[in-house]
Each structure stands twice: as C-alpha cells, then as structure tokens.
N, C-alpha and C. Protein backbone atom coordinates (compact mmCIF):
# COMPACT_ATOMS: atom_id res chain seq x y z
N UNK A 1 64.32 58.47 109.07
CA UNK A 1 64.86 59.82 109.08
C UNK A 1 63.73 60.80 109.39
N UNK A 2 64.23 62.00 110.54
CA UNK A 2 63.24 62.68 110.56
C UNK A 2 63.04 63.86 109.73
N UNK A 3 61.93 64.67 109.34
CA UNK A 3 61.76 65.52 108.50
C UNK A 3 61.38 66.71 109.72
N UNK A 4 62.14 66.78 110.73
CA UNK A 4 62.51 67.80 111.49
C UNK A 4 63.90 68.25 111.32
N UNK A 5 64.36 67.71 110.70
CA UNK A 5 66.05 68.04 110.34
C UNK A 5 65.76 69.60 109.47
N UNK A 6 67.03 70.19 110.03
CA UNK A 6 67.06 71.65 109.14
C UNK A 6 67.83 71.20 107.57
N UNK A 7 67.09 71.85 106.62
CA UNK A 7 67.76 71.92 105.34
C UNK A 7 68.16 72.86 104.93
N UNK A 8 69.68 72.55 103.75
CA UNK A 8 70.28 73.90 103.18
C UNK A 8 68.94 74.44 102.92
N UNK A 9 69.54 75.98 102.68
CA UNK A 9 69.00 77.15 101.70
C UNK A 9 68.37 76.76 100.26
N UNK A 10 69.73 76.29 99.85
CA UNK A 10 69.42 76.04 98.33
C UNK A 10 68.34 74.62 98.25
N UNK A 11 68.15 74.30 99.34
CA UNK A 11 66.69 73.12 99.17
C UNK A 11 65.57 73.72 99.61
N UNK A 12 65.54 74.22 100.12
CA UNK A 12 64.56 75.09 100.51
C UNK A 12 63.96 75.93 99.26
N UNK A 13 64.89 76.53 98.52
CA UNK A 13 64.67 77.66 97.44
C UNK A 13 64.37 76.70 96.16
N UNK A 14 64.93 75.64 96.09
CA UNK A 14 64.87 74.71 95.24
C UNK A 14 62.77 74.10 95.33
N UNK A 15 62.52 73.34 96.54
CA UNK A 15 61.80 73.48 97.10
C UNK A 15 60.11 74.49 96.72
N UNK A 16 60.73 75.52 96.71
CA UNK A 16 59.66 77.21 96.54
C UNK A 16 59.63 76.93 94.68
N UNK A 17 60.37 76.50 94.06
CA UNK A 17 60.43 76.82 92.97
C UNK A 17 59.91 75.77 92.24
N UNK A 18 60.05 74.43 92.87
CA UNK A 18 59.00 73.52 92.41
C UNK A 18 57.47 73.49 93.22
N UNK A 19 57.41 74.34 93.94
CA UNK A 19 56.05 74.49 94.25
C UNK A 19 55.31 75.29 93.65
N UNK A 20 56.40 76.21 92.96
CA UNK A 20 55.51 77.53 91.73
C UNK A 20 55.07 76.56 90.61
N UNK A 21 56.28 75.53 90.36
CA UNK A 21 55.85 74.52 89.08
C UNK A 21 54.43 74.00 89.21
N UNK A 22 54.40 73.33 90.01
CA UNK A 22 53.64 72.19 90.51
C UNK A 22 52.24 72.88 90.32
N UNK A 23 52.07 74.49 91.15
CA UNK A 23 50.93 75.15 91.38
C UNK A 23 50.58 75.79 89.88
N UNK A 24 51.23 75.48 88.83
CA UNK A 24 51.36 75.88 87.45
C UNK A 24 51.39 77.54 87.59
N UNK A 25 51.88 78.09 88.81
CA UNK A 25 52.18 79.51 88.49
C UNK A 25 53.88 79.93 87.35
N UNK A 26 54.63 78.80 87.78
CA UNK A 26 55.01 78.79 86.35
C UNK A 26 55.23 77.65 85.69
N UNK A 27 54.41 77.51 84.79
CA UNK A 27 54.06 76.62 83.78
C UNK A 27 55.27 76.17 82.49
N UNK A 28 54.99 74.74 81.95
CA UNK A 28 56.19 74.25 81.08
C UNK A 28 56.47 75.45 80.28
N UNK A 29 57.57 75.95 79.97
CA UNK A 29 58.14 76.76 79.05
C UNK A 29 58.62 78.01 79.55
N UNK A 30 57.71 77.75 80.80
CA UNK A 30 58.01 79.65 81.46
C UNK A 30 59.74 79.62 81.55
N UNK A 31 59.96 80.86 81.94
CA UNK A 31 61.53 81.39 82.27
C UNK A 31 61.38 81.39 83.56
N UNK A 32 62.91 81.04 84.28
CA UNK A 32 62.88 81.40 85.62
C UNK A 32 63.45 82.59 85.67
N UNK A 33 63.23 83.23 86.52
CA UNK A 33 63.83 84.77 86.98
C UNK A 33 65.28 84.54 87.12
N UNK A 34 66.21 85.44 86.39
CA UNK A 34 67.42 85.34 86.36
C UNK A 34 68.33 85.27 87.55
N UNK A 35 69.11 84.78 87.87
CA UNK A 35 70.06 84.37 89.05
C UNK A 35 70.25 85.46 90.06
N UNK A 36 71.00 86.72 89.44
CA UNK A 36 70.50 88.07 90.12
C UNK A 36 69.51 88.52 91.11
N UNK A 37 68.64 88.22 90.00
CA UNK A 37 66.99 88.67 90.43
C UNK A 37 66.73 88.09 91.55
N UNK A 38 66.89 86.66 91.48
CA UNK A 38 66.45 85.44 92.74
C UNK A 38 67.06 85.80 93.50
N UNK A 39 68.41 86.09 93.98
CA UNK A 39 69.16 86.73 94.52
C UNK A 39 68.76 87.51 95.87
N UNK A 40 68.18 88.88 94.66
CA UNK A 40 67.54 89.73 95.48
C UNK A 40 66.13 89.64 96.15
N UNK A 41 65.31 88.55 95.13
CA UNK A 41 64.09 88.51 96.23
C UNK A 41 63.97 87.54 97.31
N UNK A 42 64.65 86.55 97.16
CA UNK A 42 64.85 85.75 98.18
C UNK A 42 65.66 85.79 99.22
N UNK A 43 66.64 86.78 98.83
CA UNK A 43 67.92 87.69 99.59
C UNK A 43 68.99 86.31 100.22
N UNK A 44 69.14 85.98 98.95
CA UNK A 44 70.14 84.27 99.51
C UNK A 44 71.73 84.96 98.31
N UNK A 45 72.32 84.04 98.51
CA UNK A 45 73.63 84.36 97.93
C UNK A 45 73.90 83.69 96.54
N UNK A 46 74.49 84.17 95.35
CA UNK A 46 74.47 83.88 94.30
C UNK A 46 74.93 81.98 93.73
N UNK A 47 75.93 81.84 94.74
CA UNK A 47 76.09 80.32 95.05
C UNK A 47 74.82 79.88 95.61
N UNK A 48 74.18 80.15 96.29
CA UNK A 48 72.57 79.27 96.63
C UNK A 48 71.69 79.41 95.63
N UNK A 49 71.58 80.47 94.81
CA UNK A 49 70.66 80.32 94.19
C UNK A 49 71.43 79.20 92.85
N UNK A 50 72.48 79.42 92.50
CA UNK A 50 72.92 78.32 91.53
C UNK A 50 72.56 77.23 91.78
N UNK A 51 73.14 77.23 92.84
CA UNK A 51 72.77 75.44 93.53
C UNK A 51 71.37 74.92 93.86
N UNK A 52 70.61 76.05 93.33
CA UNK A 52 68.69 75.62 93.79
C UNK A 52 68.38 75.49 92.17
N UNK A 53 69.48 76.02 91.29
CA UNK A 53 68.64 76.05 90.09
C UNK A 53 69.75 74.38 89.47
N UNK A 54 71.00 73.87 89.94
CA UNK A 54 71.40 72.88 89.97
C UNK A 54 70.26 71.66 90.28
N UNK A 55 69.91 71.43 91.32
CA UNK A 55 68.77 71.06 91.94
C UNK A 55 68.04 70.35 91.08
N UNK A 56 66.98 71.80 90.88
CA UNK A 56 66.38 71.53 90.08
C UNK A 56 66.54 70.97 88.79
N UNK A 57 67.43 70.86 87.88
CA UNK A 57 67.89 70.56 86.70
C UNK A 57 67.77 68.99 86.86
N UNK A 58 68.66 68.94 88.22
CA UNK A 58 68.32 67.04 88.70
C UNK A 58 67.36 66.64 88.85
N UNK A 59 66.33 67.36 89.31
CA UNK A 59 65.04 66.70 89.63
C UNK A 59 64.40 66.60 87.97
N UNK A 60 65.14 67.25 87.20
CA UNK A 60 64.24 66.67 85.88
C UNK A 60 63.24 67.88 85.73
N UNK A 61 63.31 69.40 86.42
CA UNK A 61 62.23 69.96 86.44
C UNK A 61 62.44 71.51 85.25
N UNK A 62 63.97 71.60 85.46
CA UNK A 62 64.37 72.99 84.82
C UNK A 62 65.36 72.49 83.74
N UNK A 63 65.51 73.30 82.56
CA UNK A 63 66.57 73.14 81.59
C UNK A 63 67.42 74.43 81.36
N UNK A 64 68.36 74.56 81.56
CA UNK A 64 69.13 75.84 81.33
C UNK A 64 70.17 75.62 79.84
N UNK A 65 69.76 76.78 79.35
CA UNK A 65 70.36 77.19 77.92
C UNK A 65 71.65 78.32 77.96
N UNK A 66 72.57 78.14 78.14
CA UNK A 66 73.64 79.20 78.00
C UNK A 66 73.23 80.57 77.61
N UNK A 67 73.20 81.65 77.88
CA UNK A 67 73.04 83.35 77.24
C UNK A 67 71.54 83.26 77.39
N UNK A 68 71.05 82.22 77.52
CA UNK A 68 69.48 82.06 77.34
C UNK A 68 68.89 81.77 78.64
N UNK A 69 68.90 81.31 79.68
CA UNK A 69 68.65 81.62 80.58
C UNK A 69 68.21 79.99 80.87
N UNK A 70 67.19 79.72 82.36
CA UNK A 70 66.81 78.34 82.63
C UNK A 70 65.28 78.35 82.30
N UNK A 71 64.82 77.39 82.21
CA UNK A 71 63.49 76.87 81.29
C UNK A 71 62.38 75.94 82.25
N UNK A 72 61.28 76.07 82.19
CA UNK A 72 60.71 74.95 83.22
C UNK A 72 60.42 73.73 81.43
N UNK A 73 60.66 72.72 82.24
CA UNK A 73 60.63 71.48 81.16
C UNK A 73 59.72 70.32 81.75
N UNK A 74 59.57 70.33 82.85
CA UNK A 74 59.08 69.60 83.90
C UNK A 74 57.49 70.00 84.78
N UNK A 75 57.01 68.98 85.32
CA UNK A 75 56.02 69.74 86.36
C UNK A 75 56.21 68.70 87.67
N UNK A 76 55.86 69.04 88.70
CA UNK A 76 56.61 68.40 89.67
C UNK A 76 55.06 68.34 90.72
N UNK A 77 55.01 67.32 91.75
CA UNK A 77 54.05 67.20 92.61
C UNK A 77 54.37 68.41 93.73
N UNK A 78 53.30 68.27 94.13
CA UNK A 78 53.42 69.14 95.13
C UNK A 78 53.71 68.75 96.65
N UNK A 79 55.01 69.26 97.20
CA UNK A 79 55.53 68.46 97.92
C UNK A 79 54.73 68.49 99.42
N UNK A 80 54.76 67.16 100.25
CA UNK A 80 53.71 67.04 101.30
C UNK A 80 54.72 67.12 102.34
C-alpha cells in the first residue's frame, strides 16, 4: 500500500494530536481542547473533530469523561 494515498480529515487531525502527545507538548493528564475550540482552530467540522478524538480513544491514546471533557492517558511514537 502506498502512503501517497490521500487521508480523511479526521486522520490527519487525529494524526496532529498524537504528534502533540508524542512531542510531550501535551503530556499524560493534559486536557484536550474542547470539541468547539478544535473546531475553530483547525477550521474542520464538528463530526471530524469527534471522529479524530474517536480515533484517538482507539489508539489507546485519549480517555474521555462525560461533562468532563477528553484526557491524554497515553503517549504515542512519533509518526514516520
């Protein structure tokens, strides 16, 4: 398979967010920026950003708490 293939959004954003992990800019325990927020700085649509913070949850990297927001639980390599 080639890794010239285009990928969704939400892998991509998924992607950016384990590279903040990885680079320990945000570190086990940090908060991720609320769904909204990501929203607006990444300027993607509220379904993509769910689905990047879905993602992540699979990869074992984020934990999300109801009213409480998502959690880094994980640290992840840095992808090559």
């Amino acid at each position: 398979m080639s890794n010239d293939l285009p990928r969704y959004a939400y892998v991509k954003l998924a992607d950016v967010i384990a590279a903040e992990i990885a680079s320990g800019k945000l570190p086990k325990g940090a908060a991720l920026p609320g769904e909204r927020a990501m929203t607006e700085v990444h300027g993607l649509g509220i379904g993509t950003v769910r689905r990047a913070v879905a993602e992540l949850r699979k990869r074992g990297l984020v934990a999300t708490l109801p009213a409480k927001g998502t959690y880094v639980i994980g640290s992840a390599e840095s992808p090559t």
